[in-house]
PDB file of N, CA and C in Angstrom:
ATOM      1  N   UNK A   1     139.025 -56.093 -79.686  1.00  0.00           N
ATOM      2  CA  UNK A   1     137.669 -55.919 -79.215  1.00  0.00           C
ATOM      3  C   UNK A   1     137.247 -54.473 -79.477  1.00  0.00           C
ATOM      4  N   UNK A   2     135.956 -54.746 -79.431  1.00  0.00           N
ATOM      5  CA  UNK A   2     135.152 -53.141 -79.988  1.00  0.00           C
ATOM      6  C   UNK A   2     134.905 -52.291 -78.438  1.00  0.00           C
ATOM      7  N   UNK A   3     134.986 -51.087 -78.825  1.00  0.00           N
ATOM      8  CA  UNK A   3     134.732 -51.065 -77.265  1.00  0.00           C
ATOM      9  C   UNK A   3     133.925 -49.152 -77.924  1.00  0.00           C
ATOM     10  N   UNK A   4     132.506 -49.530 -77.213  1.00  0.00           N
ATOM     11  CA  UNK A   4     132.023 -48.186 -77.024  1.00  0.00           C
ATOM     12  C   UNK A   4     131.748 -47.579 -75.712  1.00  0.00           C
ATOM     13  N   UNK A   5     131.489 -46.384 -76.037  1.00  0.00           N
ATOM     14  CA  UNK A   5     130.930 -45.609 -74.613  1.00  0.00           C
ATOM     15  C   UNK A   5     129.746 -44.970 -74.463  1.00  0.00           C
ATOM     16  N   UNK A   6     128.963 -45.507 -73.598  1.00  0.00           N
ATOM     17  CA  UNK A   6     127.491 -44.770 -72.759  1.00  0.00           C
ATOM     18  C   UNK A   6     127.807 -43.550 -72.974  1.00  0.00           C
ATOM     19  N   UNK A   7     126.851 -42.399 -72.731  1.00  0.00           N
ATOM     20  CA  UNK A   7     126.691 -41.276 -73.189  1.00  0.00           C
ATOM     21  C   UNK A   7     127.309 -40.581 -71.653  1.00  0.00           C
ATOM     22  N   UNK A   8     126.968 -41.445 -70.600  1.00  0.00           N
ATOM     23  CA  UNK A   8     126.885 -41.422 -69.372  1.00  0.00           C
ATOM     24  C   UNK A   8     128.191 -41.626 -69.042  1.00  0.00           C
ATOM     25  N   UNK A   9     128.856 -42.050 -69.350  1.00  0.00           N
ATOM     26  CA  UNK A   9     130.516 -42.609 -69.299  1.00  0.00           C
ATOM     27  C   UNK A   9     131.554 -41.453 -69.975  1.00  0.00           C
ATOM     28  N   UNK A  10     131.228 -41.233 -71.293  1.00  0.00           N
ATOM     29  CA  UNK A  10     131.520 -40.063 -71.663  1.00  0.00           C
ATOM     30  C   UNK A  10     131.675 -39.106 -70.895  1.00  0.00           C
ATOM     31  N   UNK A  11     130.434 -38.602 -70.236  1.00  0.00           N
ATOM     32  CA  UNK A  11     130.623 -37.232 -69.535  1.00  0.00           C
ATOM     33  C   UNK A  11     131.091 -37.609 -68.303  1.00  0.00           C
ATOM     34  N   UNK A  12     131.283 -38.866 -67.621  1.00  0.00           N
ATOM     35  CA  UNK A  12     132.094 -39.012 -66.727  1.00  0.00           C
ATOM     36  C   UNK A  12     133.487 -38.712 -66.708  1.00  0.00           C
ATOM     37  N   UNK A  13     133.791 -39.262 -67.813  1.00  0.00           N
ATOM     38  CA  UNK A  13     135.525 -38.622 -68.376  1.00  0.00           C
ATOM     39  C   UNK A  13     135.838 -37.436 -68.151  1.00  0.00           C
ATOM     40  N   UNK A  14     135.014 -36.703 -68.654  1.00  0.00           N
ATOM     41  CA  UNK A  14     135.320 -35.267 -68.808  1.00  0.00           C
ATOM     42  C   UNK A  14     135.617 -34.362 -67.320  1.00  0.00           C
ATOM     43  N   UNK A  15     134.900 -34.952 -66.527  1.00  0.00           N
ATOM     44  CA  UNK A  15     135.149 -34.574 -65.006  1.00  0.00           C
ATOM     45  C   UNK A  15     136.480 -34.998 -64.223  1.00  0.00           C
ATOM     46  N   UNK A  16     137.166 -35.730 -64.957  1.00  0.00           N
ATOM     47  CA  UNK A  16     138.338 -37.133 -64.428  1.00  0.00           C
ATOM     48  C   UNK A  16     140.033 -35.729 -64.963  1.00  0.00           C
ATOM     49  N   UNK A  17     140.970 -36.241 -64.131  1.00  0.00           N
ATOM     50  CA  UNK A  17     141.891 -35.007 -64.237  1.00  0.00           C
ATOM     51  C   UNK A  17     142.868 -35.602 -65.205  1.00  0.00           C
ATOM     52  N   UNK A  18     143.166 -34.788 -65.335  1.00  0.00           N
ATOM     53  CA  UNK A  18     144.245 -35.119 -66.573  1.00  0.00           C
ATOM     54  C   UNK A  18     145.057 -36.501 -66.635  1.00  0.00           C
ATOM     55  N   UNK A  19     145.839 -36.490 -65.368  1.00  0.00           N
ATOM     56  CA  UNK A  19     146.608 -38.273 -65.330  1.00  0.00           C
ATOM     57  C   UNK A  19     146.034 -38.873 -65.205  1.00  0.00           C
ATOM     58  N   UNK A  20     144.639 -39.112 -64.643  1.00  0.00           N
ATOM     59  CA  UNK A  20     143.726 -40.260 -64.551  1.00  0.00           C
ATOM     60  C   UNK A  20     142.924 -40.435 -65.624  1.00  0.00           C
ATOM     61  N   UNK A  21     143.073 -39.391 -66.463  1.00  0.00           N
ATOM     62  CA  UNK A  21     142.042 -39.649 -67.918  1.00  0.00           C
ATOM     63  C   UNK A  21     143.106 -40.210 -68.594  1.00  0.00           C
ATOM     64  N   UNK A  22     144.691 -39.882 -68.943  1.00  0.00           N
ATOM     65  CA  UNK A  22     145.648 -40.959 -69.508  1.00  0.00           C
ATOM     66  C   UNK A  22     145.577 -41.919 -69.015  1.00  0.00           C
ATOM     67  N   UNK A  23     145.719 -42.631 -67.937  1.00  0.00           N
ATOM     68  CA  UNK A  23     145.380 -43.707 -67.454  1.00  0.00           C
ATOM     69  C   UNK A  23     144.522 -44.510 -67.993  1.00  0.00           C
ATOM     70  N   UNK A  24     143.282 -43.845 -67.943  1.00  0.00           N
ATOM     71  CA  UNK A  24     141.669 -44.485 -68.319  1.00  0.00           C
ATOM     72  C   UNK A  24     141.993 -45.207 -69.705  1.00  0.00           C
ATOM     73  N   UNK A  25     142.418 -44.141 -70.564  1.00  0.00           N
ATOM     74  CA  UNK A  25     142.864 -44.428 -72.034  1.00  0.00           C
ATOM     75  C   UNK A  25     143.805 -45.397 -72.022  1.00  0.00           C
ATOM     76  N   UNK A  26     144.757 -45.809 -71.472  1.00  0.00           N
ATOM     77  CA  UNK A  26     146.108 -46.341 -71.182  1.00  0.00           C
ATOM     78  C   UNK A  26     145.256 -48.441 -71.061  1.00  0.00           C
ATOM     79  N   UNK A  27     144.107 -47.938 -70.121  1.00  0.00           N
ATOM     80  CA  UNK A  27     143.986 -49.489 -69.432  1.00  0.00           C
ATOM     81  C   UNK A  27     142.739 -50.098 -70.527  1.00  0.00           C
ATOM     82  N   UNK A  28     142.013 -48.847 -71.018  1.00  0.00           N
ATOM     83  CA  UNK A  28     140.686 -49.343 -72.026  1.00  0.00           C
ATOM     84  C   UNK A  28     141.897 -49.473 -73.524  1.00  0.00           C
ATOM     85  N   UNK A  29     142.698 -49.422 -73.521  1.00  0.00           N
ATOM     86  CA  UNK A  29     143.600 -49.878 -74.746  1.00  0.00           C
ATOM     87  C   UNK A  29     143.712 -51.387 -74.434  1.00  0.00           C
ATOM     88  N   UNK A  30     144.210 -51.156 -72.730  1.00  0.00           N
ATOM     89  CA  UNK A  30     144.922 -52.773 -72.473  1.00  0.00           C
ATOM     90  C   UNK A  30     143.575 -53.866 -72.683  1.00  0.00           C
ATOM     91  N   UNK A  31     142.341 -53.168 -72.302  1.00  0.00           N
ATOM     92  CA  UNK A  31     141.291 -54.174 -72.145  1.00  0.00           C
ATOM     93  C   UNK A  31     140.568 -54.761 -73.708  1.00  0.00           C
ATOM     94  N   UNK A  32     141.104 -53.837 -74.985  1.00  0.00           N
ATOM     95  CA  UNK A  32     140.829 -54.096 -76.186  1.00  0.00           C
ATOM     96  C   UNK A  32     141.419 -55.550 -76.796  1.00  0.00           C
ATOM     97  N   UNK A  33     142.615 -55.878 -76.243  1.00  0.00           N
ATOM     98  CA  UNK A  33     142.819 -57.702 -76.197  1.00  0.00           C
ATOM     99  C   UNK A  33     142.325 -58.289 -74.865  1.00  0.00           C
ATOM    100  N   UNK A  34     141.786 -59.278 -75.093  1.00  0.00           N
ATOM    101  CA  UNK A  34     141.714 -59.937 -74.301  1.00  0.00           C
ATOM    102  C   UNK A  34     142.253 -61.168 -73.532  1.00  0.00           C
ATOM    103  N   UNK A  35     143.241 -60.969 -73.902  1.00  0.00           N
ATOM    104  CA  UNK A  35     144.938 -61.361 -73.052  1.00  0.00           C
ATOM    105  C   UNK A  35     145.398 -60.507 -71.807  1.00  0.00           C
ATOM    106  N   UNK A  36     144.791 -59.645 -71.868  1.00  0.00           N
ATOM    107  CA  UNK A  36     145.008 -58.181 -71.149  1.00  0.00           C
ATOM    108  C   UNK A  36     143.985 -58.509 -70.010  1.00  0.00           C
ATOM    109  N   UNK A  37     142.669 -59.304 -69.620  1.00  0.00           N
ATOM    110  CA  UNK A  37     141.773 -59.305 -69.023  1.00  0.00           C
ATOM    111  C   UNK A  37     141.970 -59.380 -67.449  1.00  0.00           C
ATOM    112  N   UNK A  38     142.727 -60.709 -67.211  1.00  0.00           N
ATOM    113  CA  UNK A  38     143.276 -61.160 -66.112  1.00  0.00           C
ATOM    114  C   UNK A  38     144.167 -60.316 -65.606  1.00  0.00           C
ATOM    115  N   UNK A  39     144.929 -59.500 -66.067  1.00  0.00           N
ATOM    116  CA  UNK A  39     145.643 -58.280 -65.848  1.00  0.00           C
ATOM    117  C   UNK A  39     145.099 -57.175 -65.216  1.00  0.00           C
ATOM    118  N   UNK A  40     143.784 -56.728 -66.299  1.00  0.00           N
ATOM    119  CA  UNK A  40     143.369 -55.972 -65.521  1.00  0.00           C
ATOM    120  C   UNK A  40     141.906 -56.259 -64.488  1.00  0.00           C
ATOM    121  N   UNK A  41     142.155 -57.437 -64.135  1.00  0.00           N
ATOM    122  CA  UNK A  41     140.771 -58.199 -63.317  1.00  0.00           C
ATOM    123  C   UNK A  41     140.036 -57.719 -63.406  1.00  0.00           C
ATOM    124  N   UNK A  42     139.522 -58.003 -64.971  1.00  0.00           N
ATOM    125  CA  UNK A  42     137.812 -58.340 -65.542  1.00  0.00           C
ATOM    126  C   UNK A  42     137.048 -59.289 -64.298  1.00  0.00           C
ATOM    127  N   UNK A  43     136.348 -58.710 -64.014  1.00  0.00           N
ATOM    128  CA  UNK A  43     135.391 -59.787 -63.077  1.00  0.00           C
ATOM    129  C   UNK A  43     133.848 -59.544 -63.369  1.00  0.00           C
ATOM    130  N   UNK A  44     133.107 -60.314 -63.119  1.00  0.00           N
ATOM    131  CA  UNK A  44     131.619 -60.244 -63.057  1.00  0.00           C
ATOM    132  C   UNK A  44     131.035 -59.817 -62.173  1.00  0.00           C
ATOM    133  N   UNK A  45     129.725 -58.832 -61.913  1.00  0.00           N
ATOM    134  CA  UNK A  45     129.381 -58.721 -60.804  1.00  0.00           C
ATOM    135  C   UNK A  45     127.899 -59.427 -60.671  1.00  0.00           C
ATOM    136  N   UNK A  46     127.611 -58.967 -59.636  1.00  0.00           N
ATOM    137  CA  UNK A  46     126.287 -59.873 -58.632  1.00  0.00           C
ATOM    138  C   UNK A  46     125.165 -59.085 -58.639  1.00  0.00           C
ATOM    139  N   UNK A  47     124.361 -58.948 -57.980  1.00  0.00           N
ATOM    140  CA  UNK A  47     123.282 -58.107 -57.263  1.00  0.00           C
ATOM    141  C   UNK A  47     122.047 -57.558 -58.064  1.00  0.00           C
ATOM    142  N   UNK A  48     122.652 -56.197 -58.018  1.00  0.00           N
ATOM    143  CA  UNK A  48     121.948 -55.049 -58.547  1.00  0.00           C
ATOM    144  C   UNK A  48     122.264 -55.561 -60.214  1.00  0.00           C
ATOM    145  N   UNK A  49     123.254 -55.347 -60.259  1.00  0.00           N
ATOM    146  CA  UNK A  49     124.343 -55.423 -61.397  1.00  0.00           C
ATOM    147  C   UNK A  49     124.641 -56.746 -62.188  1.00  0.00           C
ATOM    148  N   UNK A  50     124.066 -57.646 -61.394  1.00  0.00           N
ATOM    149  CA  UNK A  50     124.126 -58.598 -62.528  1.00  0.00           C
ATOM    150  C   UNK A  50     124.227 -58.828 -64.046  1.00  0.00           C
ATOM    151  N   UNK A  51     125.094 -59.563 -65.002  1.00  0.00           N
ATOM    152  CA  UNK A  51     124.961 -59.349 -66.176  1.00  0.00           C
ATOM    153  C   UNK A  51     125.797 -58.289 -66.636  1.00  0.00           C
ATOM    154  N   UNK A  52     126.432 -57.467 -65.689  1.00  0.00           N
ATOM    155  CA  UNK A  52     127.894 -56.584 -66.257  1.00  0.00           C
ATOM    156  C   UNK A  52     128.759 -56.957 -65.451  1.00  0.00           C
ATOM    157  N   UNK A  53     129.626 -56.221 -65.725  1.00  0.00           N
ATOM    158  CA  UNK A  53     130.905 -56.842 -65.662  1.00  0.00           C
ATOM    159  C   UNK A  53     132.057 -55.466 -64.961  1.00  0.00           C
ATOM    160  N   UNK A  54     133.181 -55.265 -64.358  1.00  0.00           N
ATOM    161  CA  UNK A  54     134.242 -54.509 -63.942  1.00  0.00           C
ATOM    162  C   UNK A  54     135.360 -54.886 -64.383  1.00  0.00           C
ATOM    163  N   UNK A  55     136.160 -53.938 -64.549  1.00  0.00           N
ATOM    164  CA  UNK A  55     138.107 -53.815 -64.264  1.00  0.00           C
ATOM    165  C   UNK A  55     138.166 -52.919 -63.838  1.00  0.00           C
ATOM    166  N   UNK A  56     139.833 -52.817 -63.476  1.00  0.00           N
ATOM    167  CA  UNK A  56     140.775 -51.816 -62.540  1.00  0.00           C
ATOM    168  C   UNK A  56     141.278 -51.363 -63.330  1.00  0.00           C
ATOM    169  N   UNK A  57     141.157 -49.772 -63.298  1.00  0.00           N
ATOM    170  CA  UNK A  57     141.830 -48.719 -63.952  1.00  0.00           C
ATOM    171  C   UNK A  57     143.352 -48.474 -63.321  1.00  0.00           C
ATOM    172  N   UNK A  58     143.132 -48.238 -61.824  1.00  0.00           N
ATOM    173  CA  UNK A  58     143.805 -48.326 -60.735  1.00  0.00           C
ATOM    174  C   UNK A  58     142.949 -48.899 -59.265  1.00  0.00           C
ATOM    175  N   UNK A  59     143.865 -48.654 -58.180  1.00  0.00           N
ATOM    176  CA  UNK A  59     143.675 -49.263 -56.821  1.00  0.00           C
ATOM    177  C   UNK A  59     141.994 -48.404 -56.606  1.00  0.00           C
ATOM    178  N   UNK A  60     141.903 -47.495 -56.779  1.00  0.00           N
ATOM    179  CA  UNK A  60     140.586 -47.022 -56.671  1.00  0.00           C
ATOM    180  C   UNK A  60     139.621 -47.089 -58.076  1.00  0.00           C
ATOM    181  N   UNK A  61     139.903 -46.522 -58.492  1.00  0.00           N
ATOM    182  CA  UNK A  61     139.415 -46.507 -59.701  1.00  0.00           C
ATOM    183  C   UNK A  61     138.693 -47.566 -60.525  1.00  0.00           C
ATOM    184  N   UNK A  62     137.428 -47.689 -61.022  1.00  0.00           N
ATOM    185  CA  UNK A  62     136.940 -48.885 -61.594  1.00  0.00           C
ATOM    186  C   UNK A  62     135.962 -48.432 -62.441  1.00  0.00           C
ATOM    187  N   UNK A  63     135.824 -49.854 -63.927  1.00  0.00           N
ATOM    188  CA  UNK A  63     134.857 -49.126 -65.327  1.00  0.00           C
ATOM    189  C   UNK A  63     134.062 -50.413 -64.856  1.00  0.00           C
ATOM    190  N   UNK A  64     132.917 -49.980 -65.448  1.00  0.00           N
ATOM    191  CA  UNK A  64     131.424 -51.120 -65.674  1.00  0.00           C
ATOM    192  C   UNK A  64     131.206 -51.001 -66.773  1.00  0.00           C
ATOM    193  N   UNK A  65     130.955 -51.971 -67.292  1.00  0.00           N
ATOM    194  CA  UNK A  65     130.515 -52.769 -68.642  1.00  0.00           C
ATOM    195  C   UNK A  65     129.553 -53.971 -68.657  1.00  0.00           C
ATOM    196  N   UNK A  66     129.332 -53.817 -70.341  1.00  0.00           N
ATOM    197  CA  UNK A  66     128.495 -55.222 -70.177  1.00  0.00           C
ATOM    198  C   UNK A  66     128.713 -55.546 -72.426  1.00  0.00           C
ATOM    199  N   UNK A  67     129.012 -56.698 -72.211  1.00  0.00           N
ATOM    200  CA  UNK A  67     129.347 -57.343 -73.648  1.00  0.00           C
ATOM    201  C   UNK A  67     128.067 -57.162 -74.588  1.00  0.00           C
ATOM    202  N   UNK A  68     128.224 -56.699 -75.453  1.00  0.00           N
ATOM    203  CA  UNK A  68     127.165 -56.582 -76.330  1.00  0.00           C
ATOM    204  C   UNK A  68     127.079 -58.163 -77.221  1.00  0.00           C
ATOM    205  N   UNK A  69     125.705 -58.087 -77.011  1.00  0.00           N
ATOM    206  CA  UNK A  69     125.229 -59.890 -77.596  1.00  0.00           C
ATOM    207  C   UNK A  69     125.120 -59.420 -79.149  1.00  0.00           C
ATOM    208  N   UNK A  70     124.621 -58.595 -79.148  1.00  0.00           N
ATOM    209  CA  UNK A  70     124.270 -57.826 -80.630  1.00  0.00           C
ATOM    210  C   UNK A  70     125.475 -57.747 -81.610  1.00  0.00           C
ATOM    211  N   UNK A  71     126.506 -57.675 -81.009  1.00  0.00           N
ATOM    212  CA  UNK A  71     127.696 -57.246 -81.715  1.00  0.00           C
ATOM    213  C   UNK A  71     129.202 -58.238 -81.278  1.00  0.00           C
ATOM    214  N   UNK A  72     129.306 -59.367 -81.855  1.00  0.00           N
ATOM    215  CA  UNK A  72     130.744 -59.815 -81.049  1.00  0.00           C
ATOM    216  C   UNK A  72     131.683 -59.332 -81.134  1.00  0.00           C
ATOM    217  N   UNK A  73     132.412 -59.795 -80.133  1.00  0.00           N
ATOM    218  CA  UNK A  73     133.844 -58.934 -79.606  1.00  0.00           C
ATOM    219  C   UNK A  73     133.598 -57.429 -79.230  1.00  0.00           C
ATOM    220  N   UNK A  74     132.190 -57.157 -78.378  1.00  0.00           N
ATOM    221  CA  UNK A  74     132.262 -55.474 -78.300  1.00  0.00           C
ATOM    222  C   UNK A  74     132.063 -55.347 -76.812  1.00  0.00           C
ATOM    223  N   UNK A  75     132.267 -54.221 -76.064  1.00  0.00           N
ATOM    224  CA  UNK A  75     131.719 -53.685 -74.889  1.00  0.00           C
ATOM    225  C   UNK A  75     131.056 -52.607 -75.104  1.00  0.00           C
ATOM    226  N   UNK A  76     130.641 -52.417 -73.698  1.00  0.00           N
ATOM    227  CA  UNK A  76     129.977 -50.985 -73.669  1.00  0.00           C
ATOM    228  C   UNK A  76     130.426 -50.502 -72.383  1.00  0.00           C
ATOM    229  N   UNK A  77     131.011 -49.712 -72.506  1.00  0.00           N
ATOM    230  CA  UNK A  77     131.448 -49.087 -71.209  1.00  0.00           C
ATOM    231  C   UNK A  77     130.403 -48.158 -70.746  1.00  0.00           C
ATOM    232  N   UNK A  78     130.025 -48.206 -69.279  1.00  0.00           N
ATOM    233  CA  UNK A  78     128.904 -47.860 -68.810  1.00  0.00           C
ATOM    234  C   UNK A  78     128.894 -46.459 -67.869  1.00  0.00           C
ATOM    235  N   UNK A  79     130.071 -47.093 -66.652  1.00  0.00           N
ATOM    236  CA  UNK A  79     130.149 -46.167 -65.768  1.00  0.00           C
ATOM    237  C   UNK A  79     131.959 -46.745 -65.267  1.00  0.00           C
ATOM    238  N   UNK A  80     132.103 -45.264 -64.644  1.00  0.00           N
ATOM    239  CA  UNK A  80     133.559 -45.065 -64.151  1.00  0.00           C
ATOM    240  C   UNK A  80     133.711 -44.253 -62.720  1.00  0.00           C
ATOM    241  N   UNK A  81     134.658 -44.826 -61.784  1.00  0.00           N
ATOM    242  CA  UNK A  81     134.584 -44.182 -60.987  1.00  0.00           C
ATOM    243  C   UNK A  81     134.831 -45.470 -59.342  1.00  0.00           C
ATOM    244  N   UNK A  82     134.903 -44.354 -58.246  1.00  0.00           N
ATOM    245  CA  UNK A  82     134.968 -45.631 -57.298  1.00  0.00           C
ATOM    246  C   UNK A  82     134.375 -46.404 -56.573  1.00  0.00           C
ATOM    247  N   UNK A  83     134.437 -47.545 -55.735  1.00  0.00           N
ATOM    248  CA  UNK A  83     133.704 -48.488 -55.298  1.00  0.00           C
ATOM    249  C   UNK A  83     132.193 -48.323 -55.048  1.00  0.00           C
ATOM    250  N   UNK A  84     132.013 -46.815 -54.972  1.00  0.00           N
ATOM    251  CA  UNK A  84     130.530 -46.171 -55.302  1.00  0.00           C
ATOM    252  C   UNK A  84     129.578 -46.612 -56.443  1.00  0.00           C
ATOM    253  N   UNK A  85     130.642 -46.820 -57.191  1.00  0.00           N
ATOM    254  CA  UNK A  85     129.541 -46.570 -58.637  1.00  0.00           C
ATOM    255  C   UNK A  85     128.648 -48.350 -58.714  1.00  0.00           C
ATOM    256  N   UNK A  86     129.027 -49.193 -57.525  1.00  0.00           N
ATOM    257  CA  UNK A  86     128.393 -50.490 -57.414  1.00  0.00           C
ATOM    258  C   UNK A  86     127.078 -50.093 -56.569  1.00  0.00           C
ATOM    259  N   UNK A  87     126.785 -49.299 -56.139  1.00  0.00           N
ATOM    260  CA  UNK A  87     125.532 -48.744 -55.619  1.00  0.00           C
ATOM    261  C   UNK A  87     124.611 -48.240 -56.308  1.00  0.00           C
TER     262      UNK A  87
END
Protein backbone atom coordinates (compact mmCIF):
# COMPACT_ATOMS: atom_id res chain seq x y z
CA UNK A 1 0.00 0.00 0.00
CA UNK A 2 0.87 3.63 -0.83
CA UNK A 3 0.93 5.57 2.02
CA UNK A 4 1.33 9.51 2.06
CA UNK A 5 1.50 12.25 4.53
CA UNK A 6 -0.64 15.55 5.23
CA UNK A 7 1.56 18.40 5.49
CA UNK A 8 -0.06 18.53 8.95
CA UNK A 9 1.13 15.04 9.96
CA UNK A 10 4.50 15.74 8.85
CA UNK A 11 5.08 18.47 11.21
CA UNK A 12 3.47 16.47 13.77
CA UNK A 13 6.38 14.00 13.58
CA UNK A 14 8.82 16.32 14.01
CA UNK A 15 7.60 17.26 17.56
CA UNK A 16 7.35 13.25 18.50
CA UNK A 17 10.78 12.01 20.47
CA UNK A 18 13.03 9.95 19.15
CA UNK A 19 11.61 6.23 20.26
CA UNK A 20 8.25 7.16 19.43
CA UNK A 21 9.16 8.50 15.98
CA UNK A 22 10.95 4.79 15.46
CA UNK A 23 7.98 3.38 16.49
CA UNK A 24 5.70 5.56 14.21
CA UNK A 25 8.00 4.35 11.30
CA UNK A 26 8.12 0.75 12.69
CA UNK A 27 3.95 0.43 12.69
CA UNK A 28 3.29 2.75 9.25
CA UNK A 29 5.72 -0.04 7.67
CA UNK A 30 3.46 -2.71 9.41
CA UNK A 31 0.27 -0.89 8.08
CA UNK A 32 1.79 -0.88 4.30
CA UNK A 33 0.37 -4.74 4.03
CA UNK A 34 -2.64 -5.20 4.76
CA UNK A 35 -2.35 -8.43 6.63
CA UNK A 36 -0.87 -6.21 9.21
CA UNK A 37 -4.40 -4.32 9.70
CA UNK A 38 -6.10 -6.39 12.35
CA UNK A 39 -2.84 -6.24 14.17
CA UNK A 40 -2.64 -2.99 14.29
CA UNK A 41 -6.62 -2.31 14.78
CA UNK A 42 -7.45 -0.40 11.72
CA UNK A 43 -10.89 0.70 12.71
CA UNK A 44 -13.35 3.22 11.30
CA UNK A 45 -14.50 6.11 12.95
CA UNK A 46 -17.99 7.87 13.53
CA UNK A 47 -19.03 11.41 14.19
CA UNK A 48 -17.08 14.29 13.38
CA UNK A 49 -14.78 11.99 11.55
CA UNK A 50 -16.66 9.95 9.61
CA UNK A 51 -15.16 8.49 6.42
CA UNK A 52 -11.52 8.11 8.10
CA UNK A 53 -10.25 5.74 9.61
CA UNK A 54 -7.44 4.94 12.93
CA UNK A 55 -4.63 2.48 14.16
CA UNK A 56 -2.44 1.96 17.17
CA UNK A 57 0.95 3.07 17.08
CA UNK A 58 0.97 2.16 20.77
CA UNK A 59 -1.43 2.01 24.00
CA UNK A 60 -1.66 5.81 23.65
CA UNK A 61 -0.67 6.73 20.65
CA UNK A 62 -2.94 6.84 17.46
CA UNK A 63 -2.71 7.89 13.32
CA UNK A 64 -5.91 9.11 11.29
CA UNK A 65 -6.33 8.43 7.87
CA UNK A 66 -8.55 8.18 5.14
CA UNK A 67 -8.09 5.82 1.75
CA UNK A 68 -7.64 7.69 -1.22
CA UNK A 69 -10.54 6.85 -3.91
CA UNK A 70 -8.33 8.63 -6.42
CA UNK A 71 -5.52 6.35 -6.06
CA UNK A 72 -5.89 2.44 -5.08
CA UNK A 73 -4.13 0.84 -2.48
CA UNK A 74 -3.14 4.42 -0.93
CA UNK A 75 -3.63 6.33 2.42
CA UNK A 76 -3.23 9.52 3.63
CA UNK A 77 -2.11 9.90 6.85
CA UNK A 78 -3.70 12.84 8.45
CA UNK A 79 -3.09 13.31 12.07
CA UNK A 80 -1.07 11.64 15.00
CA UNK A 81 -1.22 11.75 18.44
CA UNK A 82 -3.59 10.86 21.51
CA UNK A 83 -7.17 10.12 22.11
CA UNK A 84 -7.33 14.02 21.62
CA UNK A 85 -6.76 14.18 18.17
CA UNK A 86 -10.70 12.58 17.84
CA UNK A 87 -11.85 16.03 18.92
Amino acid sequence: MNVLFAPSFARQLKTLERDLLEEVYEKIELFRDQKNHKKLKVHKLSGRLKGRYSFFVNYKIRIVFRYLKTKPKSAYLMAIGGHDIYK
